[in-house]
C-alpha atoms as a PDB file:
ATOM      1  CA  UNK A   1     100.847  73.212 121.511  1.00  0.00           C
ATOM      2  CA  UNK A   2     102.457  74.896 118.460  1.00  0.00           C
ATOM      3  CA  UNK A   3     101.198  78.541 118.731  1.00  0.00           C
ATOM      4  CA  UNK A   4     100.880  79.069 115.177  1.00  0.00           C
ATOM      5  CA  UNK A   5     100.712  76.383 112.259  1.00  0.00           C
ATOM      6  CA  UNK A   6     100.351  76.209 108.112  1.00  0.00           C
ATOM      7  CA  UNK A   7      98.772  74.044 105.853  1.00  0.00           C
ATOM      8  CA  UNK A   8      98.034  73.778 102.407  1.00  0.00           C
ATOM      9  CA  UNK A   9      95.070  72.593 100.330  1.00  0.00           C
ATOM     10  CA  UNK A  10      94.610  71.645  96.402  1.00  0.00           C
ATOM     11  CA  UNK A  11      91.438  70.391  94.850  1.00  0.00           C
ATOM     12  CA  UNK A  12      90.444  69.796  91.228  1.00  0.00           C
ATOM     13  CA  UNK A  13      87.094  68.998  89.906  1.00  0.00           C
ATOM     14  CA  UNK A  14      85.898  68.444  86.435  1.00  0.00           C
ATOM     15  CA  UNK A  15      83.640  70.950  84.248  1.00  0.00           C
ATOM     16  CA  UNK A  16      80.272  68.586  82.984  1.00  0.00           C
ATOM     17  CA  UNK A  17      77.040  69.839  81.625  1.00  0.00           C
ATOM     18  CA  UNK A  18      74.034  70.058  83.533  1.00  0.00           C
ATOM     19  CA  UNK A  19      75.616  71.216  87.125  1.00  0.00           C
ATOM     20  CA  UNK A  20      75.860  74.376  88.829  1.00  0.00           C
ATOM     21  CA  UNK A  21      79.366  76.095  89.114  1.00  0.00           C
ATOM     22  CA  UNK A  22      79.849  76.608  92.642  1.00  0.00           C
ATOM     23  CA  UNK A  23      83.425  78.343  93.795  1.00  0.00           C
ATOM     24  CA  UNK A  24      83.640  80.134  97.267  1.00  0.00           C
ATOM     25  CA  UNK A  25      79.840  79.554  97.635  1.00  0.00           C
ATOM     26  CA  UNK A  26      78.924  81.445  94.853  1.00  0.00           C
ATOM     27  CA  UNK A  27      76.642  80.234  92.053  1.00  0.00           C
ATOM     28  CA  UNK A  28      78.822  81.475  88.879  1.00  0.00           C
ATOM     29  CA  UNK A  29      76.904  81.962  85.753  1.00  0.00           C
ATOM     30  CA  UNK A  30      78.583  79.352  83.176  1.00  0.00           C
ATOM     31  CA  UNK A  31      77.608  76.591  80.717  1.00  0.00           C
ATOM     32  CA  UNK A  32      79.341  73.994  83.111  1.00  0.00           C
ATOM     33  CA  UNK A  33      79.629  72.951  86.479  1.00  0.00           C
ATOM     34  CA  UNK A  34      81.655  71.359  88.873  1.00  0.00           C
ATOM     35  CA  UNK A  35      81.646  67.706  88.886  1.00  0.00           C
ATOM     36  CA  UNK A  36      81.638  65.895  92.491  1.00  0.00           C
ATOM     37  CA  UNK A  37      79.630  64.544  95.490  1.00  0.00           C
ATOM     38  CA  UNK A  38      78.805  67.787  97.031  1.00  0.00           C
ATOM     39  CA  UNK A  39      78.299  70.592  95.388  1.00  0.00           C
ATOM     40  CA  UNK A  40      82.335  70.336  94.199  1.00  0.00           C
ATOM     41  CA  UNK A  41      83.158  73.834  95.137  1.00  0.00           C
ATOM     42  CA  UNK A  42      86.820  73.283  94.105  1.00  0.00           C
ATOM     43  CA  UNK A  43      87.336  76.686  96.318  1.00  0.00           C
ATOM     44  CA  UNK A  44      86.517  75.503  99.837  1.00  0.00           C
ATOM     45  CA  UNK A  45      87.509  71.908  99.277  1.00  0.00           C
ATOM     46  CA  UNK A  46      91.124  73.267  99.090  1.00  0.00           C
ATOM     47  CA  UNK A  47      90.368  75.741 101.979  1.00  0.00           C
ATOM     48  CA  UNK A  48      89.521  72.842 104.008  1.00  0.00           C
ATOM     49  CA  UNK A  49      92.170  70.866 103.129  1.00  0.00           C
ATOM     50  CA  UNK A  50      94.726  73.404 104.239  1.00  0.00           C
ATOM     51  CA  UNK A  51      92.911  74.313 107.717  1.00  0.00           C
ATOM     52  CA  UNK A  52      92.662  70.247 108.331  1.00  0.00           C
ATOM     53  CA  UNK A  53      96.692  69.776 107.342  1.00  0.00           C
ATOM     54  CA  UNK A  54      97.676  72.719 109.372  1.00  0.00           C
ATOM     55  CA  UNK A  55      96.244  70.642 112.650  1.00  0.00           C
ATOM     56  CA  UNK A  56      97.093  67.333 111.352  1.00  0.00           C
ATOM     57  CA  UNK A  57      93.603  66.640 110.978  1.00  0.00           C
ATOM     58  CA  UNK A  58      93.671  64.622 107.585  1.00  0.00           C
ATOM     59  CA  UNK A  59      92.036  65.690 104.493  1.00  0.00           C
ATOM     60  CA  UNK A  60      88.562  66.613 103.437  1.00  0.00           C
ATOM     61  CA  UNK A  61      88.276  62.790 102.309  1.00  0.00           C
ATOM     62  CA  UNK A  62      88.473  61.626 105.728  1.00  0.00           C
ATOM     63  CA  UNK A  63      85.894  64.034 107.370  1.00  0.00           C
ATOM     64  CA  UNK A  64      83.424  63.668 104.458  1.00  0.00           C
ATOM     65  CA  UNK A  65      83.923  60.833 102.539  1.00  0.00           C
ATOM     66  CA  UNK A  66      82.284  60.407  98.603  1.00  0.00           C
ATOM     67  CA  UNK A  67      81.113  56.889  99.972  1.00  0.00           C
ATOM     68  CA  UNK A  68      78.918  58.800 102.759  1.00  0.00           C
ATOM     69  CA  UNK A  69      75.342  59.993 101.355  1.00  0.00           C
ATOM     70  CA  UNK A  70      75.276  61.944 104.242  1.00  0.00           C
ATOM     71  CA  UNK A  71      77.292  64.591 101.912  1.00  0.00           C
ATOM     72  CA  UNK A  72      75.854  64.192  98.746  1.00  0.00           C
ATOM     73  CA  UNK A  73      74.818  67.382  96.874  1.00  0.00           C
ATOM     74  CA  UNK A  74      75.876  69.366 100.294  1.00  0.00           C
ATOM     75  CA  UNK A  75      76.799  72.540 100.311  1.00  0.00           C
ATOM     76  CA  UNK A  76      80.545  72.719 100.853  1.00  0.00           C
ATOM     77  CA  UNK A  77      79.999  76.175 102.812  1.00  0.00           C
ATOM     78  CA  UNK A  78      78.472  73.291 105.525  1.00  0.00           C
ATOM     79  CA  UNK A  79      81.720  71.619 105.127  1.00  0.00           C
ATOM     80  CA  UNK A  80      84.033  74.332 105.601  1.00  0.00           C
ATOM     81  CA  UNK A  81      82.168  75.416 108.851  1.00  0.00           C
ATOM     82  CA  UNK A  82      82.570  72.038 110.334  1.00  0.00           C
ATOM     83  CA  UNK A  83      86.433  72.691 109.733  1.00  0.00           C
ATOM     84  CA  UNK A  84      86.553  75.411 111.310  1.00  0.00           C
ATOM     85  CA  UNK A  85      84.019  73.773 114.396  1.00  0.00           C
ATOM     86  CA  UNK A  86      87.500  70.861 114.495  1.00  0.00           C
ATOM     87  CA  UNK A  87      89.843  73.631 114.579  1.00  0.00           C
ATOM     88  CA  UNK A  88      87.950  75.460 117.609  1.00  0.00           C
ATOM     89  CA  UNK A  89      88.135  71.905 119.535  1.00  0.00           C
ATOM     90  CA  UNK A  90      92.276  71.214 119.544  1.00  0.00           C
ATOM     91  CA  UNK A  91      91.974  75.367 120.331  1.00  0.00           C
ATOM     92  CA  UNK A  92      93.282  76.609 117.050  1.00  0.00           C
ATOM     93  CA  UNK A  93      91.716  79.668 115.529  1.00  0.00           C
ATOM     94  CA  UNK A  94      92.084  80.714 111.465  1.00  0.00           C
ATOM     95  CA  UNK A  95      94.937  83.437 111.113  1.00  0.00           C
ATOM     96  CA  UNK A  96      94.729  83.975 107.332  1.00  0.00           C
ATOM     97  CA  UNK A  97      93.721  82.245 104.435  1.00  0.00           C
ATOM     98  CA  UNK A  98      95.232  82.652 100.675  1.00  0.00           C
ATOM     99  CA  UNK A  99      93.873  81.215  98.046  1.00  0.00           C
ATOM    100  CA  UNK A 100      93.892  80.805  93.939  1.00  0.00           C
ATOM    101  CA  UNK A 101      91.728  79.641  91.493  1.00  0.00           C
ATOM    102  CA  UNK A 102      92.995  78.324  88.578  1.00  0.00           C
ATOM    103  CA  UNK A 103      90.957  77.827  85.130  1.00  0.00           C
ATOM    104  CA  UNK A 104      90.097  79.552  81.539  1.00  0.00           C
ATOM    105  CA  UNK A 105      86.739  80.160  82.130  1.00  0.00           C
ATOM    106  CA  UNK A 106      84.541  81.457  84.194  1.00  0.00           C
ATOM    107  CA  UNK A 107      86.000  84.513  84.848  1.00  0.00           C
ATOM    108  CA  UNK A 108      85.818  85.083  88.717  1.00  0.00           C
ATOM    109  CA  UNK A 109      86.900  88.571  89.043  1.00  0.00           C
ATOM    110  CA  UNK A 110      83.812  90.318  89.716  1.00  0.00           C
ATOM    111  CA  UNK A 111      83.032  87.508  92.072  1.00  0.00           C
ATOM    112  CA  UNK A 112      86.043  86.833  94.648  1.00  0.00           C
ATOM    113  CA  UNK A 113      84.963  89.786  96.892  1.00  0.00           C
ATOM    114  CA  UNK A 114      81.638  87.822  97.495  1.00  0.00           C
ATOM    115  CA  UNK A 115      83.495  84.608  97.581  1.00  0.00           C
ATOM    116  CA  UNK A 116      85.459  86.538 100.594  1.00  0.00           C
ATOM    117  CA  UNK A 117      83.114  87.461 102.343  1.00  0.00           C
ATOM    118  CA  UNK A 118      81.143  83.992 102.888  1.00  0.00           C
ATOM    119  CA  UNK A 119      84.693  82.125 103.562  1.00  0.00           C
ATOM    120  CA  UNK A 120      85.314  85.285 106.277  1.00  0.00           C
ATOM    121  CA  UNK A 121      81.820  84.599 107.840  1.00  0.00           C
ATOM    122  CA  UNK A 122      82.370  80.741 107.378  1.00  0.00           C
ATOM    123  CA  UNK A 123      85.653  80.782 109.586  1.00  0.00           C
ATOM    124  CA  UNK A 124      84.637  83.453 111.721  1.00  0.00           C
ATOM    125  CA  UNK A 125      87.430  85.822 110.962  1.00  0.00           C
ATOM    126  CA  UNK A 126      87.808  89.114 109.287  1.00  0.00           C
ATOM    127  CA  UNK A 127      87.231  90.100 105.428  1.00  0.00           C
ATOM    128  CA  UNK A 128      91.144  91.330 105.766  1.00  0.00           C
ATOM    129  CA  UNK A 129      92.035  87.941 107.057  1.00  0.00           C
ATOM    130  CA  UNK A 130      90.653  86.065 103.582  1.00  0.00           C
ATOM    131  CA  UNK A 131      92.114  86.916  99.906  1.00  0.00           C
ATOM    132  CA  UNK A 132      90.833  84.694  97.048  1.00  0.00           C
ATOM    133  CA  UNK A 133      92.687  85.493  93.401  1.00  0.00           C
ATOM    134  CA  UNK A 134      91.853  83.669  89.712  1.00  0.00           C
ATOM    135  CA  UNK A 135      94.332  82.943  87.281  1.00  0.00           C
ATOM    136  CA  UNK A 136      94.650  81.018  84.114  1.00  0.00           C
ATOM    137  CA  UNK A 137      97.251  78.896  82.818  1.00  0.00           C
ATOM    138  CA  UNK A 138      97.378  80.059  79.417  1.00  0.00           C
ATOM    139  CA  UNK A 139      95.424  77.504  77.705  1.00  0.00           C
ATOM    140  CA  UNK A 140      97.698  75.075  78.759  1.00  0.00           C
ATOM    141  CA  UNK A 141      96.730  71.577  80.467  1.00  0.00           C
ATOM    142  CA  UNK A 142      93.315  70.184  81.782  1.00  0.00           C
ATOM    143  CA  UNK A 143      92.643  73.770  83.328  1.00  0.00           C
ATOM    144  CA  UNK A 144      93.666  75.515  80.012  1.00  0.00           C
ATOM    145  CA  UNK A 145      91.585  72.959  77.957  1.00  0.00           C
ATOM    146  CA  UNK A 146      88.633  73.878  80.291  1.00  0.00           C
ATOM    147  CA  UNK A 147      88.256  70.565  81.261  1.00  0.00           C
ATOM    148  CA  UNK A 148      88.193  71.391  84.914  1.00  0.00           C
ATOM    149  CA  UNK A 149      89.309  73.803  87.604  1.00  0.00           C
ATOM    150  CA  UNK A 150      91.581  73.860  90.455  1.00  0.00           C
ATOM    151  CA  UNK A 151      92.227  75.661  93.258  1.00  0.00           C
ATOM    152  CA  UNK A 152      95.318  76.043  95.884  1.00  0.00           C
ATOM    153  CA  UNK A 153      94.660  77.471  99.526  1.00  0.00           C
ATOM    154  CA  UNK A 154      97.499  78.350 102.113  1.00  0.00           C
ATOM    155  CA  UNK A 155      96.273  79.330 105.700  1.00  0.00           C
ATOM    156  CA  UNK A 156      97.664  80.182 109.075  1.00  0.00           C
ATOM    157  CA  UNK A 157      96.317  78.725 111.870  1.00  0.00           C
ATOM    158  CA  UNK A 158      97.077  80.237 115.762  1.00  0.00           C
ATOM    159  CA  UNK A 159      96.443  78.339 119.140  1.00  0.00           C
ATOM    160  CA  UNK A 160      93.341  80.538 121.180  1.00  0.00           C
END
């Protein structure tokens, strides 16, 4: 067993009318939502992505596929605990997580401390173990456009 692994995540959902915009688990005040199956919290999609790569699990798409009602309109804070639930079984616990959300609008900064603290309680690890940061790409591109938003996630994973 490889005491200590990394992975990396990306997600990107599209901004529609008449959705909620969900990102770390929290409900964000905007005129658009997130596009997607579940809930499309762009956020913990890549989150999960990473942990699943870092264990050579596959992606989120395998776990929960968009063919699968099972998942439809489910809260991706579900999803992300399942992760972590696969991780525990091949004995791997979450190090660290780093993450960045990328779009124009909304602005996230007076919510990524709450979006912390539910991906901390979600992988069972510390508030200092978890940093989630915003940025913008300047107008330019699908993100800059605000025709959807992105995220990126690195994590650590270590063997219990």
């Amino acid at each position: 067993m490889i005491p200590v692994r990394i992975g990396h995540g990306f997600d990107v959902h599209a901004l529609v009318t008449g959705r909620d915009c969900i990102i770390g688990g929290v409900n964000i005040p905007h005129s658009h939502g997130l596009d997607g199956h579940s809930d499309a919290d762009v956020l913990l999609h890549a989150i999960c992505d990473a942990l699943l790569g870092a264990v050579g699990l596959g992606d989120i798409g395998k776990h929960f596929p968009p063919t699968d009602m099972r998942f439809k309109g489910i809260d991706s804070r579900e999803l992300l605990r399942h992760v972590v639930q696969l991780l525990q079984d091949k004995s791997y616990l979450v190090g660290n997580i780093d993450a960045t959300v990328i779009c124009e609008a909304p602005r996230l900064s007076k919510h990524t401390a709450q979006m912390c603290k539910h991906i901390a309680s979600d992988c069972q690890v510390t508030l200092e173990q978890v940093n989630v940061k915003a940025t913008t790409t300047e107008k330019l591109g699908f993100t800059g456009r605000s025709e959807g938003i992105a995220a990126e996630a690195v994590c650590t994973v270590y063997s219990k």
